[in-house]
Protein backbone atom coordinates (compact mmCIF):
# COMPACT_ATOMS: atom_id res chain seq x y z
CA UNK A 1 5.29 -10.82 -19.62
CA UNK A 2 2.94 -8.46 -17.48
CA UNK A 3 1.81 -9.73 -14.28
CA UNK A 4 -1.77 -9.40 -15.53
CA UNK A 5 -1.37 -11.82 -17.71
CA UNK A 6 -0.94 -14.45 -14.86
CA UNK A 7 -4.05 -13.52 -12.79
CA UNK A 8 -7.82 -13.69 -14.06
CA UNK A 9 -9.59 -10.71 -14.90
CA UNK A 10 -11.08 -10.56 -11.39
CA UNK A 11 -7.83 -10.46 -9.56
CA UNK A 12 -6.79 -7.92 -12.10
CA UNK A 13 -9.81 -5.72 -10.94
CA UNK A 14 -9.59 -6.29 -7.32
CA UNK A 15 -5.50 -5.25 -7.27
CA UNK A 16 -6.68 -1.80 -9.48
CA UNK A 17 -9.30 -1.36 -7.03
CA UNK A 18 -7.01 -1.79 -4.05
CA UNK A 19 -4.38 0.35 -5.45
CA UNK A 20 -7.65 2.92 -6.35
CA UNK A 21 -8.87 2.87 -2.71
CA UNK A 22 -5.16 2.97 -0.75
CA UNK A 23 -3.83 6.13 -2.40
CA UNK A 24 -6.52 8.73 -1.64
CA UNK A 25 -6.19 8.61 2.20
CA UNK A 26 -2.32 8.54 2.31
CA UNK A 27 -2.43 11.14 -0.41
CA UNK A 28 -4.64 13.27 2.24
CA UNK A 29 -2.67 12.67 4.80
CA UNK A 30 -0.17 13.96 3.08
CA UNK A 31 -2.32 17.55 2.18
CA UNK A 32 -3.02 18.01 5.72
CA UNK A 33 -0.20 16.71 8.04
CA UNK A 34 2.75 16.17 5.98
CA UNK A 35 3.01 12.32 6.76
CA UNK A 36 0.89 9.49 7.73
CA UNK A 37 1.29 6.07 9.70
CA UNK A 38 1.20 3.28 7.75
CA UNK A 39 -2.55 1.13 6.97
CA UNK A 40 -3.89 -1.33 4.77
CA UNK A 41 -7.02 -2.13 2.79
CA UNK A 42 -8.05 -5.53 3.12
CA UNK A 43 -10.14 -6.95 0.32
CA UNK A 44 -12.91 -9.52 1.86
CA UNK A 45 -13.85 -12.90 0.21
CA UNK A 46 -17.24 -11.21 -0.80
CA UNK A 47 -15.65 -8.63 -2.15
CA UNK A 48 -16.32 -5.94 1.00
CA UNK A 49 -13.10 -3.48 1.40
CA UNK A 50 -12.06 -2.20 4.77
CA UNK A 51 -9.07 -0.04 6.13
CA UNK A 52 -6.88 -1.64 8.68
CA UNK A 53 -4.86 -0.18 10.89
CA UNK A 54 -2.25 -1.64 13.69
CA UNK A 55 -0.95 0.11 17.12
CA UNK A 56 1.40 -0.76 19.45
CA UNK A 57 0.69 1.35 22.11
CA UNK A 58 2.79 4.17 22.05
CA UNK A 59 1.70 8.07 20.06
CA UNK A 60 4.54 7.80 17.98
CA UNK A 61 4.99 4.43 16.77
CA UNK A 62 8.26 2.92 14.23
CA UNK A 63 6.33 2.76 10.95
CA UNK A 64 8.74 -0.87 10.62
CA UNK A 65 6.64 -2.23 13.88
CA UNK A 66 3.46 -1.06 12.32
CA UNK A 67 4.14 -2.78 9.15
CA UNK A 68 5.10 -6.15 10.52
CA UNK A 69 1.82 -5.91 12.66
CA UNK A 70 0.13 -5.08 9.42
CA UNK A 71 1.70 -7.63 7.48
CA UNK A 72 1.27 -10.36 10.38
CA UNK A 73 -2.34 -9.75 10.61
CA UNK A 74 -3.56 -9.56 7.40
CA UNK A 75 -1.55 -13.34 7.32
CA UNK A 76 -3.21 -14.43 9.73
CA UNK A 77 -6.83 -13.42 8.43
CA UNK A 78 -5.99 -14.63 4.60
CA UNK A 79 -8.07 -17.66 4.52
CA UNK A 80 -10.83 -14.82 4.41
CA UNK A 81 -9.59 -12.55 1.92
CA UNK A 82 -9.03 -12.14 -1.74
CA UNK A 83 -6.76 -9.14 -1.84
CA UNK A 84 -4.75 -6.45 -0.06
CA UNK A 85 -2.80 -3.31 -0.27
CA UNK A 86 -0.52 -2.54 2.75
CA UNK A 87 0.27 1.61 2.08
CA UNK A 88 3.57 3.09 3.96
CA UNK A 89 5.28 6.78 3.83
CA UNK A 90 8.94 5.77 2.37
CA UNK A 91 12.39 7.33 1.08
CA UNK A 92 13.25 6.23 -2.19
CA UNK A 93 16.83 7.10 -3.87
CA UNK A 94 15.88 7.04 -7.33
CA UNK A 95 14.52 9.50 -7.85
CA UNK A 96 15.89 11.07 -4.21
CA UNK A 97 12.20 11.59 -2.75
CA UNK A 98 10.09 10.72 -0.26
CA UNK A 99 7.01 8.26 -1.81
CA UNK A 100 3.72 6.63 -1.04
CA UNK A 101 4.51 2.64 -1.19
CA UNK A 102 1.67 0.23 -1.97
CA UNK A 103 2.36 -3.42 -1.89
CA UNK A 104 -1.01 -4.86 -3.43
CA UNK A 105 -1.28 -8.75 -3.67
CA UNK A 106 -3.71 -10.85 -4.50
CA UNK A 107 -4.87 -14.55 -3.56
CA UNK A 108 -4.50 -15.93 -7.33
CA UNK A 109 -0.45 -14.83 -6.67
CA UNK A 110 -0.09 -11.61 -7.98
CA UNK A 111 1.94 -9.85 -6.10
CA UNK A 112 3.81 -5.75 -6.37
CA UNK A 113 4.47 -2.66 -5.21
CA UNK A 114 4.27 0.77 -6.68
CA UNK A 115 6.07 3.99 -5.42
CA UNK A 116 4.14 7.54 -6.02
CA UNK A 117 7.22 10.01 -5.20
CA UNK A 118 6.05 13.21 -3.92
CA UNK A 119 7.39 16.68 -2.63
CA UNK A 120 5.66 18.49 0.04
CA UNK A 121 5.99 22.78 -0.17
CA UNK A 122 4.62 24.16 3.17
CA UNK A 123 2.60 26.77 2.13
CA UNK A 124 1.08 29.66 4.62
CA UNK A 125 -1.78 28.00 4.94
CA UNK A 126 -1.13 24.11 4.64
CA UNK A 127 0.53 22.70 2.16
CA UNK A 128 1.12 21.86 -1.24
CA UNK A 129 1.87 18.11 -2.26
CA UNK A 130 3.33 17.44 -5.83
CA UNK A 131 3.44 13.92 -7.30
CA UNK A 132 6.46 12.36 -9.57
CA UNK A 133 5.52 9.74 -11.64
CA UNK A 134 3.93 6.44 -10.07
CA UNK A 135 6.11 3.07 -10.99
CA UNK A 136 6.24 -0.36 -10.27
CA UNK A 137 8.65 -2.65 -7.94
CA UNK A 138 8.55 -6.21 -6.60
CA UNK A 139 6.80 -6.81 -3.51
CA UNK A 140 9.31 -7.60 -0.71
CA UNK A 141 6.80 -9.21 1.93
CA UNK A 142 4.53 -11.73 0.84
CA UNK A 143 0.90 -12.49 2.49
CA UNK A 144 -0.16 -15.66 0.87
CA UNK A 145 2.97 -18.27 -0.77
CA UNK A 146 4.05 -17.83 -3.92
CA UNK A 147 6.19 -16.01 -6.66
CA UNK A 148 6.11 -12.34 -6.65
CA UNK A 149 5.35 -10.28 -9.61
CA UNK A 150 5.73 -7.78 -11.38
């Protein structure tokens, strides 16, 4: 059984969407500086996306800090939201790569991640970012209760 078919059609659209609107900054990120800090889209009750982004107040932050700031807020502002994807530069082993992680979850209970793995070739004049083959996981941190999916 796919996790779409436990969610409506809506929550189906809103978790592509996310997924469709957290990859293309992390992915230029990537083109231009080689790595990114992590962020998160947050999908409004009326449907209005926004970026969200957490500091702690130093230039160089633990990406693990950022996330549980990330993670914490967008808990704390769920009664207002339908959906949200919380992106994050990560290692993976299988295949050995460095990957862009997006947990996207939705209100109805849907809830995953997906791994892009990617190499980076420094090139004279910036660089050139190839991707591996995107691929689903289970979401390890949850925003609103409930079984995660997958």
């Amino acid at each position: 059984m796919s996790w779409r078919d436990s969610v409506s059609q809506s929550a189906q659209d809103d978790l592509d969407r996310l997924l469709g609107e957290a990859l293309p900054f992390a992915q230029k990120m990537l083109a231009k500086n080689g790595e990114f800090f992590p962020y998160a889209i947050a999908l409004a009750a009326d449907g209005t996306a926004r970026m969200v982004a957490a500091y702690e107040g130093s230039e160089n932050p633990p990406s693990t800090e950022l996330l549980t700031m990330l993670f914490d807020g967008l808990r704390d502002q769920s009664s207002d939201l339908r959906g949200a994807a919380i992106v994050s530069d990560v290692r993976i082993k299988d295949p050995d790569s460095d990957a862009i992680r997006v947990e996207v979850e939705h209100i109805e209970g849907a809830a995953m991640a997906v791994v892009l793995p990617y190499r980076i070739q420094k090139k004279l004049l910036g660089r050139d970012v190839t991707y591996g083959e995107m691929r689903a996981l289970s979401a390890e941190r949850r925003i609103w209760p409930g079984p995660a999916t997958s």
